[in-house]
Protein backbone atom coordinates (compact mmCIF):
# COMPACT_ATOMS: atom_id res chain seq x y z
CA UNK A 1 97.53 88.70 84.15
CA UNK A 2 101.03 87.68 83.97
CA UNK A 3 103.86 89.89 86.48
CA UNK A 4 100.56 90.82 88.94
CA UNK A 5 100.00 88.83 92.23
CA UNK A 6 96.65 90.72 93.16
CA UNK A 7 93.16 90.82 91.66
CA UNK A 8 90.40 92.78 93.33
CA UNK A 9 86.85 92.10 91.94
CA UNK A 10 84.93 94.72 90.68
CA UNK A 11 81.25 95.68 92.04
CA UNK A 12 79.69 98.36 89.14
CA UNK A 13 76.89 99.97 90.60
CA UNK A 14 74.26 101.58 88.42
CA UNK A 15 75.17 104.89 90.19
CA UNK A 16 78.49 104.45 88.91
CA UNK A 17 77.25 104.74 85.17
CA UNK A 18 76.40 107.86 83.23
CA UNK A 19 73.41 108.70 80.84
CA UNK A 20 75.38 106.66 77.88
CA UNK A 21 75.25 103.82 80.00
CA UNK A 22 78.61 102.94 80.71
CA UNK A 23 81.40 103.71 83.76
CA UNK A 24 82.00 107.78 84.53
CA UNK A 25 85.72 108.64 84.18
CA UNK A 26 85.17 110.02 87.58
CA UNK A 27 84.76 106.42 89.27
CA UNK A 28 88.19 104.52 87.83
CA UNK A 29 90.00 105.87 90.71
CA UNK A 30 87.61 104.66 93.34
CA UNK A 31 88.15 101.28 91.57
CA UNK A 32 92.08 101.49 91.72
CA UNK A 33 91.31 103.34 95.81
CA UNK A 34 89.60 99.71 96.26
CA UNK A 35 92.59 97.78 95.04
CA UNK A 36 94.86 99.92 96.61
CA UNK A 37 93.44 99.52 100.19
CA UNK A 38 93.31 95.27 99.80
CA UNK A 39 96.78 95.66 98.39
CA UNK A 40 97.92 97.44 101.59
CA UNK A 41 95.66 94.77 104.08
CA UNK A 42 97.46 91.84 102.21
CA UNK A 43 100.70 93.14 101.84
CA UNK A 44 101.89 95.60 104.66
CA UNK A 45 98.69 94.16 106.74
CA UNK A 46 99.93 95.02 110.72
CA UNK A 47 103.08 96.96 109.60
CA UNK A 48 101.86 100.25 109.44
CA UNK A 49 100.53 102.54 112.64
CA UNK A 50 97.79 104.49 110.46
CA UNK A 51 97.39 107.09 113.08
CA UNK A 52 100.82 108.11 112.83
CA UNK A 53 102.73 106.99 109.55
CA UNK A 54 101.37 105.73 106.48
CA UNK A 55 101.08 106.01 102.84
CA UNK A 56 99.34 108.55 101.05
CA UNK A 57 98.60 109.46 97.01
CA UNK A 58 100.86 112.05 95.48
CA UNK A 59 99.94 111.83 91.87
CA UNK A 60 97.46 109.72 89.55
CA UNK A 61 97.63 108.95 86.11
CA UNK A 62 94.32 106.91 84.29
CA UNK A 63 94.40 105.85 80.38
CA UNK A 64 91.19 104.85 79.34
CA UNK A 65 91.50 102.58 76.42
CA UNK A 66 87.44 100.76 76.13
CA UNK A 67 84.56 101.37 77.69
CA UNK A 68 83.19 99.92 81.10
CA UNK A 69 79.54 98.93 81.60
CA UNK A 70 77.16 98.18 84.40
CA UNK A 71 77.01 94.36 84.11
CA UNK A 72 80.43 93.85 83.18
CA UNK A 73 82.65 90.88 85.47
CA UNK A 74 85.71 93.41 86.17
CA UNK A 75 88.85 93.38 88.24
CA UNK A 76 91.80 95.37 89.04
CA UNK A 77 95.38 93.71 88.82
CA UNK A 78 97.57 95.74 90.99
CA UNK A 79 101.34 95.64 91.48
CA UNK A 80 104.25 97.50 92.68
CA UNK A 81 106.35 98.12 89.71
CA UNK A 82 108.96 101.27 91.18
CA UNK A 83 110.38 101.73 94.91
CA UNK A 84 112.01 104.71 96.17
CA UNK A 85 113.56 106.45 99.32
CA UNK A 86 110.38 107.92 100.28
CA UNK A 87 108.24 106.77 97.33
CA UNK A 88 106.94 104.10 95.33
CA UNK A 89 104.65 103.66 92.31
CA UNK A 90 101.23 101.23 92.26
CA UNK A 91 100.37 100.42 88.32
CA UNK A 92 96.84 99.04 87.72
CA UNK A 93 95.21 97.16 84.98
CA UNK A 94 91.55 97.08 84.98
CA UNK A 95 90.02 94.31 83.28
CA UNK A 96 86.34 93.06 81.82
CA UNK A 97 85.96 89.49 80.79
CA UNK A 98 84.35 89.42 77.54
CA UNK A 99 84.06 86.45 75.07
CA UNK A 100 85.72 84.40 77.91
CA UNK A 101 88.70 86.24 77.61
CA UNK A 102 89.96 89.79 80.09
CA UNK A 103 90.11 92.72 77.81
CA UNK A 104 91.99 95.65 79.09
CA UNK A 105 89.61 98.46 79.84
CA UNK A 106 91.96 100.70 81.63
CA UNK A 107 95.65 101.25 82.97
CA UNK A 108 96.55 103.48 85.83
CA UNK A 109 99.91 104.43 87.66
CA UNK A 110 99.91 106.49 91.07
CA UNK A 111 102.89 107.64 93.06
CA UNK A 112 102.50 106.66 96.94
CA UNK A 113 104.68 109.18 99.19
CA UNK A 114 105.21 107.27 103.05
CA UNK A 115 104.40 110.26 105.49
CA UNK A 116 104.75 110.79 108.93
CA UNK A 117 100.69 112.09 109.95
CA UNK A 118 101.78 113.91 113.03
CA UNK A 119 104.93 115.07 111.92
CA UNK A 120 103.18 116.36 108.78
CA UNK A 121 106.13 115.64 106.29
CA UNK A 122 107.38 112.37 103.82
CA UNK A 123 109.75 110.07 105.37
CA UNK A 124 111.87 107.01 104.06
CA UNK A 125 110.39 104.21 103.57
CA UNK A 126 110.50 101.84 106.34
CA UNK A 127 112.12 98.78 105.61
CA UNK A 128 109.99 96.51 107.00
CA UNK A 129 107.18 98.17 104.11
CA UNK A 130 109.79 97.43 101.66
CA UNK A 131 110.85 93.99 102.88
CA UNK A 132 106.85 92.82 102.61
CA UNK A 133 106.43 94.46 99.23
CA UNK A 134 109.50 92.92 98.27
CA UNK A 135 108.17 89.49 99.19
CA UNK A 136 104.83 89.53 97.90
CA UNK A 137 106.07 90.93 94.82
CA UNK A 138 108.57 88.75 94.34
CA UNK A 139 111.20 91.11 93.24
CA UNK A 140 114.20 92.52 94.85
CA UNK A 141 113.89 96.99 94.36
């Protein structure tokens, strides 16, 4: 998918799926969690001290547009599309291949807030977090 630099596969478990057979609402943000944590081992990979600053979720937002089924091939494209002072915003596409071609199942946004864990409050973004999101990305924020 063109303007993302990061696919995650997909691994649909049966528990995942509900009595109509296809993928509980409740389970697309586990799938985006998934990308989300890769996207942080790629990207900001020994930059961040998790014990004592990090990133954490603020707000989620899902729009389901098709259904999602056990034995579909699906990924998550994940990108960072907004930078902040002490914030940032992840988007997601989740994809199925069908007929040989990715459909979009589902699109998802969530606002990341840097914190300081012991400190118990947001802080700026450091800029060596911005500097490799910058560069993986590709884009100057």
């Amino acid at each position: 998918m063109e303007g993302f630099n990061q696919k995650t596969k997909l691994q649909i478990r049966f528990g995942d799926t509900d009595a109509l057979g296809h993928v509980n609402n409740a389970f697309y943000l586990s799938y985006v969690e998934l990308a989300r944590l890769e996207y942080f081992d790629n990207v900001l990979k020994d930059k961040v001290d998790w014990t004592k600053e990090g990133i954490i979720l603020a707000r989620a937002e899902i729009d389901y547009r098709q259904m999602l089924f056990l034995h579909d091939e699906a990924y998550v494209y994940i990108r960072t599309s907004r930078m902040g002072n002490k914030s940032f915003d992840l988007e997601y596409v989740i994809v199925a291949i069908r007929d040989g071609e990715e459909k979009v199942i589902t699109t998802a946004k969530t606002v990341m807030v840097a914190f300081h864990y012991t400190e118990n409050k947001a802080i700026p973004m450091l800029p060596e977090w911005i500097e490799a999101i910058e560069e993986f990305e590709g884009v100057k924020f």
